[in-house]
C-alpha atoms as a PDB file:
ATOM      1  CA  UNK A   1      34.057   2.523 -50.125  1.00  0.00           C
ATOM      2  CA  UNK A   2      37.269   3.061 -47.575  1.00  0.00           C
ATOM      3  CA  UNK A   3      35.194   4.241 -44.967  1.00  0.00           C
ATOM      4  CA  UNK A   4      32.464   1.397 -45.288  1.00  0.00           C
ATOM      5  CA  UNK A   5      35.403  -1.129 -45.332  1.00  0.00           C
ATOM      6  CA  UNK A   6      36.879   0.080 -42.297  1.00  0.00           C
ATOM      7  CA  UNK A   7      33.563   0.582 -40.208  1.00  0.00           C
ATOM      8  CA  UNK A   8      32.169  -2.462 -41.209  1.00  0.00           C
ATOM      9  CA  UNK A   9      34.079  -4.610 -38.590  1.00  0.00           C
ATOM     10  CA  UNK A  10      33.459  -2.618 -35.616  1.00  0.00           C
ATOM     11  CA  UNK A  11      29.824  -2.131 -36.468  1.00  0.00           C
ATOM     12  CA  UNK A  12      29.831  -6.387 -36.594  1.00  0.00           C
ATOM     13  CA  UNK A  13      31.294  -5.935 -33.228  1.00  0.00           C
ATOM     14  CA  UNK A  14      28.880  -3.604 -32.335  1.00  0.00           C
ATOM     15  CA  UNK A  15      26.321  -5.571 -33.168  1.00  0.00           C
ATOM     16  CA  UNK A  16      27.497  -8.982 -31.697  1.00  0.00           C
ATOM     17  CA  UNK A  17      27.765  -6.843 -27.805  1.00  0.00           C
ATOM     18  CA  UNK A  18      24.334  -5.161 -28.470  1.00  0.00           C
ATOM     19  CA  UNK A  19      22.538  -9.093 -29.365  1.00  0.00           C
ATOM     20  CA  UNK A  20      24.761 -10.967 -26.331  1.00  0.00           C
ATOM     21  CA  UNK A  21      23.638  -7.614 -24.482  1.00  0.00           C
ATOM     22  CA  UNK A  22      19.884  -8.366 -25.313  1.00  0.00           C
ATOM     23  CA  UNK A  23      20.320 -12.054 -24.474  1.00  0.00           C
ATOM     24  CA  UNK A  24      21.454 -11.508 -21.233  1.00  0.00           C
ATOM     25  CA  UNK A  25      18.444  -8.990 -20.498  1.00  0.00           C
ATOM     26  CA  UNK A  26      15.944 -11.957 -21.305  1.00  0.00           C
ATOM     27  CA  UNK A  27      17.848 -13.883 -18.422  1.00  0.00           C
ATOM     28  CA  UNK A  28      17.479 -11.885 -15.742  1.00  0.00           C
ATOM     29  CA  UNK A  29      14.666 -10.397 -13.563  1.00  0.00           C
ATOM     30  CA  UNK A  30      12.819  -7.310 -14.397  1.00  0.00           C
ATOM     31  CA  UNK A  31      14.733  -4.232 -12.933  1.00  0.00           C
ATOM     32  CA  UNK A  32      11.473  -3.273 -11.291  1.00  0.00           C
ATOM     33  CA  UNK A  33      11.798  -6.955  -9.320  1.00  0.00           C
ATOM     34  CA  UNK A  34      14.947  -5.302  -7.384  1.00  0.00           C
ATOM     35  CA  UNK A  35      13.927  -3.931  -3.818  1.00  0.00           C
ATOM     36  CA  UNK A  36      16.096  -0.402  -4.565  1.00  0.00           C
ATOM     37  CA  UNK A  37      14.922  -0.006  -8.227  1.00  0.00           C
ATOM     38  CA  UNK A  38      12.721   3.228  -7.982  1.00  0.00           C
ATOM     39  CA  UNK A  39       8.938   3.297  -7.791  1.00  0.00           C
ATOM     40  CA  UNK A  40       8.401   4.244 -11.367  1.00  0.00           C
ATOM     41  CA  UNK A  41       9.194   0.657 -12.667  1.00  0.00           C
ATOM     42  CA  UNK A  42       6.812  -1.014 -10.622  1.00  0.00           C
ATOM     43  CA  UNK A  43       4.310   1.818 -11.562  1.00  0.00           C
ATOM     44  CA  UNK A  44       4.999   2.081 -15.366  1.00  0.00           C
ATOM     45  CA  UNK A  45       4.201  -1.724 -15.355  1.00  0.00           C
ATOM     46  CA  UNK A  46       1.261  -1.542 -13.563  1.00  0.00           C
ATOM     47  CA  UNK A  47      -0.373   1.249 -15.296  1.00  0.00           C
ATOM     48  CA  UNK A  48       0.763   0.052 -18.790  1.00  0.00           C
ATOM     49  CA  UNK A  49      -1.067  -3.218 -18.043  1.00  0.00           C
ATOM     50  CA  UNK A  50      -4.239  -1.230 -17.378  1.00  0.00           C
ATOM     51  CA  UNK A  51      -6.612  -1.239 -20.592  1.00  0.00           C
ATOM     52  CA  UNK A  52      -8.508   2.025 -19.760  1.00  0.00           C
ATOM     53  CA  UNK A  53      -4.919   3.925 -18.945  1.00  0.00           C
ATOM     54  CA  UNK A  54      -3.464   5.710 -22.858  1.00  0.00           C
ATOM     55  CA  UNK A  55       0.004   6.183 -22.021  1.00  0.00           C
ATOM     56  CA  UNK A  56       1.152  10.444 -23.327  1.00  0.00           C
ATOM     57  CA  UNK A  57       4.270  11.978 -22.671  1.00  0.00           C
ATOM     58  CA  UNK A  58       4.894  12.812 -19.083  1.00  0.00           C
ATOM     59  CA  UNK A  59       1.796  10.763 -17.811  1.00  0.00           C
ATOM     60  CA  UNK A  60      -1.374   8.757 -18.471  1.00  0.00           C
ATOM     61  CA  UNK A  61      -4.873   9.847 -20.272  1.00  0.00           C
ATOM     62  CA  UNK A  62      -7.724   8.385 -17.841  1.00  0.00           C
ATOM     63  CA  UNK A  63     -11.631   8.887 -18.635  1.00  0.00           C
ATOM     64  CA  UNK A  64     -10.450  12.203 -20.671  1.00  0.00           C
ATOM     65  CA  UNK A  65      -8.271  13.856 -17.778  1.00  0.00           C
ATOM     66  CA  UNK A  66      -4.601  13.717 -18.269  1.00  0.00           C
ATOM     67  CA  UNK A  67      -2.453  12.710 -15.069  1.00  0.00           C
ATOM     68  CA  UNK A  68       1.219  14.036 -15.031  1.00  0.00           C
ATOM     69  CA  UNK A  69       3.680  11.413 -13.495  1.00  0.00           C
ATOM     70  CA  UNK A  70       4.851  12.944 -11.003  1.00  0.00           C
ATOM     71  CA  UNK A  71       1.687  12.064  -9.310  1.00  0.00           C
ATOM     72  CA  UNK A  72       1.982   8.628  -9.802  1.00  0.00           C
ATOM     73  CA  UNK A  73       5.885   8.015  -9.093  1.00  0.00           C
ATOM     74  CA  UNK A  74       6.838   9.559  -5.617  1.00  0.00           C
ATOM     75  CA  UNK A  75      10.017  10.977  -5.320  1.00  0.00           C
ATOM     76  CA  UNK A  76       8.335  14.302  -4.611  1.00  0.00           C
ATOM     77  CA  UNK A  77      11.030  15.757  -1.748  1.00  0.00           C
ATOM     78  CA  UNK A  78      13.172  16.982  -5.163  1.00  0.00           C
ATOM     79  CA  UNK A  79      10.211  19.857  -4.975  1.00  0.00           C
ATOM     80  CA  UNK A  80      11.490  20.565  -1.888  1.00  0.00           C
ATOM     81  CA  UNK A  81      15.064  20.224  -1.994  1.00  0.00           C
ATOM     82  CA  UNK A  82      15.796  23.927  -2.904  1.00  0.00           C
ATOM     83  CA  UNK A  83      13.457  25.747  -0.036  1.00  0.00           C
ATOM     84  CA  UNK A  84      14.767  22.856   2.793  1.00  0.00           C
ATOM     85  CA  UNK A  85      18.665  23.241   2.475  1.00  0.00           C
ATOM     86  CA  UNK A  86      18.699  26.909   3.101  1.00  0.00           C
ATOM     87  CA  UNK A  87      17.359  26.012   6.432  1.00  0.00           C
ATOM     88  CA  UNK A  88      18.959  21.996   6.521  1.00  0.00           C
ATOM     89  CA  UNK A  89      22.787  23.271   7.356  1.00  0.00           C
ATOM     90  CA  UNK A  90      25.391  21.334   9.229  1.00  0.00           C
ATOM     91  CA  UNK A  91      25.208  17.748  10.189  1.00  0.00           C
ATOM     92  CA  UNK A  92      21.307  16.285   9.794  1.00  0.00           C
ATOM     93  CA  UNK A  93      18.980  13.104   8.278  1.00  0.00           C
ATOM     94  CA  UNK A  94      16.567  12.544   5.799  1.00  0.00           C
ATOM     95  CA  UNK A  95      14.261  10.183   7.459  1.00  0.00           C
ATOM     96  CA  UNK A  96      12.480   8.427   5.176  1.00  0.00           C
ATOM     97  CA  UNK A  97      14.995   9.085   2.548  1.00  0.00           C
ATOM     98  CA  UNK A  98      14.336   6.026   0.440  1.00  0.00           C
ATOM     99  CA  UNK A  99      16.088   6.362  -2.844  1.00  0.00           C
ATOM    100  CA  UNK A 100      16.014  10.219  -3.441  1.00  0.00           C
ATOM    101  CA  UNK A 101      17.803  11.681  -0.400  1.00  0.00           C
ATOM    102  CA  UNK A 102      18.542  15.429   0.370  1.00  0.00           C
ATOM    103  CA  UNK A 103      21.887  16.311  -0.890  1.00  0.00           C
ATOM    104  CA  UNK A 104      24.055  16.989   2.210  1.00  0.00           C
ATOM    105  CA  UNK A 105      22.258  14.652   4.662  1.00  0.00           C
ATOM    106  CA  UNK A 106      22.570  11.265   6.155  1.00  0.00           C
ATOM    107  CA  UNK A 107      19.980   9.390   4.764  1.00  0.00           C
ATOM    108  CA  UNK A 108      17.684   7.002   7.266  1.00  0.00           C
ATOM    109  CA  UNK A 109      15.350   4.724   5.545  1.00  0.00           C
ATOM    110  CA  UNK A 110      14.067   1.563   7.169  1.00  0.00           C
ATOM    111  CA  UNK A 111      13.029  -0.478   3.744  1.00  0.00           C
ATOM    112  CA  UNK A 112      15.445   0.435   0.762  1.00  0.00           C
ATOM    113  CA  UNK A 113      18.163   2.822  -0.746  1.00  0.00           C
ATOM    114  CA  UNK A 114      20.896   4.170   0.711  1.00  0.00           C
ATOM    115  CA  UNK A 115      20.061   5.003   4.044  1.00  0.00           C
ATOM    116  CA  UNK A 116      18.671   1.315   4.083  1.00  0.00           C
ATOM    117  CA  UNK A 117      18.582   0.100   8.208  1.00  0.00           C
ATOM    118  CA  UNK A 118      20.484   3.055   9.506  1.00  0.00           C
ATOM    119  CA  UNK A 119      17.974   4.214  12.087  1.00  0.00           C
ATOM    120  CA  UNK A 120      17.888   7.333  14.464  1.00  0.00           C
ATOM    121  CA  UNK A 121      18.580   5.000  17.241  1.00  0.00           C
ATOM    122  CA  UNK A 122      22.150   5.208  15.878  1.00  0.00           C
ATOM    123  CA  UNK A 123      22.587   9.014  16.744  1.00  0.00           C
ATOM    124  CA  UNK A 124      22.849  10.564  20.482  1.00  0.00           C
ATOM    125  CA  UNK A 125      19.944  12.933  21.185  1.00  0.00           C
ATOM    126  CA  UNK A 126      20.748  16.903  20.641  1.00  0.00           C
ATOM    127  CA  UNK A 127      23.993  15.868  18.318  1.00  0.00           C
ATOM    128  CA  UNK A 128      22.089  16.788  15.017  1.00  0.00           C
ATOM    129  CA  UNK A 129      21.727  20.428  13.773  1.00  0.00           C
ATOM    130  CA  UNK A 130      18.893  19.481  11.978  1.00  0.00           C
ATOM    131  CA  UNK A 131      16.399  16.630  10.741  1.00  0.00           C
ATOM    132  CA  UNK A 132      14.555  16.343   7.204  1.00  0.00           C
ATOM    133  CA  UNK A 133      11.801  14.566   6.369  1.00  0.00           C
ATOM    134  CA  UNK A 134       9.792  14.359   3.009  1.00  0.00           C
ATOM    135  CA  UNK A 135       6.374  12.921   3.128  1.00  0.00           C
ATOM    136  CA  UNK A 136       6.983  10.120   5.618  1.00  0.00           C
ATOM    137  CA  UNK A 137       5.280  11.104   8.446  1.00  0.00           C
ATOM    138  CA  UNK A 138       2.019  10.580   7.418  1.00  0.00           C
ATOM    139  CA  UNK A 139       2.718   6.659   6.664  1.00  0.00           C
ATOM    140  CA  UNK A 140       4.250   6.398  10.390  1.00  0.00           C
ATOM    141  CA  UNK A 141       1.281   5.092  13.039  1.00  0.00           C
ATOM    142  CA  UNK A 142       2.952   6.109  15.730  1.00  0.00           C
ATOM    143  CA  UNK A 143       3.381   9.566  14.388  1.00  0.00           C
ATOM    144  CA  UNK A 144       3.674  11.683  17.862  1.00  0.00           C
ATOM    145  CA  UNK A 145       6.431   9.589  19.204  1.00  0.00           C
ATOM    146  CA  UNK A 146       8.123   9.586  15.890  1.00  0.00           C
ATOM    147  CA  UNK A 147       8.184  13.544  15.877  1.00  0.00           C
ATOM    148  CA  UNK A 148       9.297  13.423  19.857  1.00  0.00           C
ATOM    149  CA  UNK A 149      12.341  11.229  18.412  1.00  0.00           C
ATOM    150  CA  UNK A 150      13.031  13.201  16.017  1.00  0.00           C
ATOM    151  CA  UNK A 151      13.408  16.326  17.830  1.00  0.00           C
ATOM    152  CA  UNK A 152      15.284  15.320  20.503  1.00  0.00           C
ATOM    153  CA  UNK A 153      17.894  14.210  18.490  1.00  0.00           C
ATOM    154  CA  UNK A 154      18.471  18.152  17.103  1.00  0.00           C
ATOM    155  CA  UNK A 155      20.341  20.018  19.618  1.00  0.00           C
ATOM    156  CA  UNK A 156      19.408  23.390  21.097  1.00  0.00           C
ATOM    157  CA  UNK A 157      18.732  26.294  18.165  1.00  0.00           C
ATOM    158  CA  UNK A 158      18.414  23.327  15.193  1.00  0.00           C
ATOM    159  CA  UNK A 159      15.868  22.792  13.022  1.00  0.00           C
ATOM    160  CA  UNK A 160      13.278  20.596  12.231  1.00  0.00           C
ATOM    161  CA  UNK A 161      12.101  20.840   8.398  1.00  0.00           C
ATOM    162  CA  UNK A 162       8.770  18.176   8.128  1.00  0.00           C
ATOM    163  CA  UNK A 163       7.243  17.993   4.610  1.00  0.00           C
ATOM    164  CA  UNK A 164       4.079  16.065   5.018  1.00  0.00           C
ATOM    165  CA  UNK A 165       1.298  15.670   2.769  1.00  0.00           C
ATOM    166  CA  UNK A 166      -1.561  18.147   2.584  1.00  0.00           C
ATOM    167  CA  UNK A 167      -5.468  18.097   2.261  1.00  0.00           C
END
């Protein structure tokens, strides 16, 4: 009885935020419709959308064969993050960061997230001790003068740590 009394006008409250809360969701623009949401919201829609894709936990039933997300969401460098900053020490870039960029580094990204239009142009060469990049090289045309940029901007006894895609 007490108890009930005294809740009942906070959960009112409660639920007067939660329905103006709701309202204002159906006014604006899908969060995937934002140029630095992540990947999965664009992908999630996508897929959903698809009649032959069953949606399971942690990925998508296709002809039979299950499909983990990770496969279909990017953000794969947080596989990597562990092995690259024992050798990624000192003052470096993530080029290609996007949204997910190594902890400790400057991110460089040309299209979105953080490191959005910083570019290596922005550094002198040999003043980096070392330069990350997660599966970006393979989407860059010009892919031998991207990796002579990159390494002259590492000085003498720095590292270079490319992750690219594999066969």
């Amino acid at each position: 009885g007490r108890v009930r009394s005294c809740l009942r006008p906070c959960l009112k409250a409660a639920r007067c935020t939660l329905r103006s809360a709701l309202a204002a969701l159906g006014e604006r623009p899908f969060v995937e419709n934002d140029p630095n949401a992540p990947d999965i919201f664009r992908h999630w829609r996508s897929l959903a959308a698809t009649p032959s894709l069953t949606r399971l936990p942690g990925g998508w039933l296709y002809q039979g064969k299950f499909y983990p997300d990770y496969l279909t969401v990017g953000g794969a460098s947080h596989a990597i993050f562990r092995t690259a900053t024992k050798f990624c020490q000192g003052h470096g870039f993530d080029i290609g960061a996007g949204l997910w960029p190594m902890p400790g580094a400057l991110p460089v990204d040309t299209w979105r997230g953080p490191g959005a239009g910083r570019t290596l142009a922005d550094i002198p060469d040999g003043a980096l001790d070392y330069v990350f990049s997660s599966h970006c090289l393979e989407h860059i045309e010009e892919w031998p003068q991207a990796l002579r940029d990159w390494v002259a901007k590492v000085r003498p006894g720095g590292r270079r740590v490319p992750v690219s895609a594999a066969p």
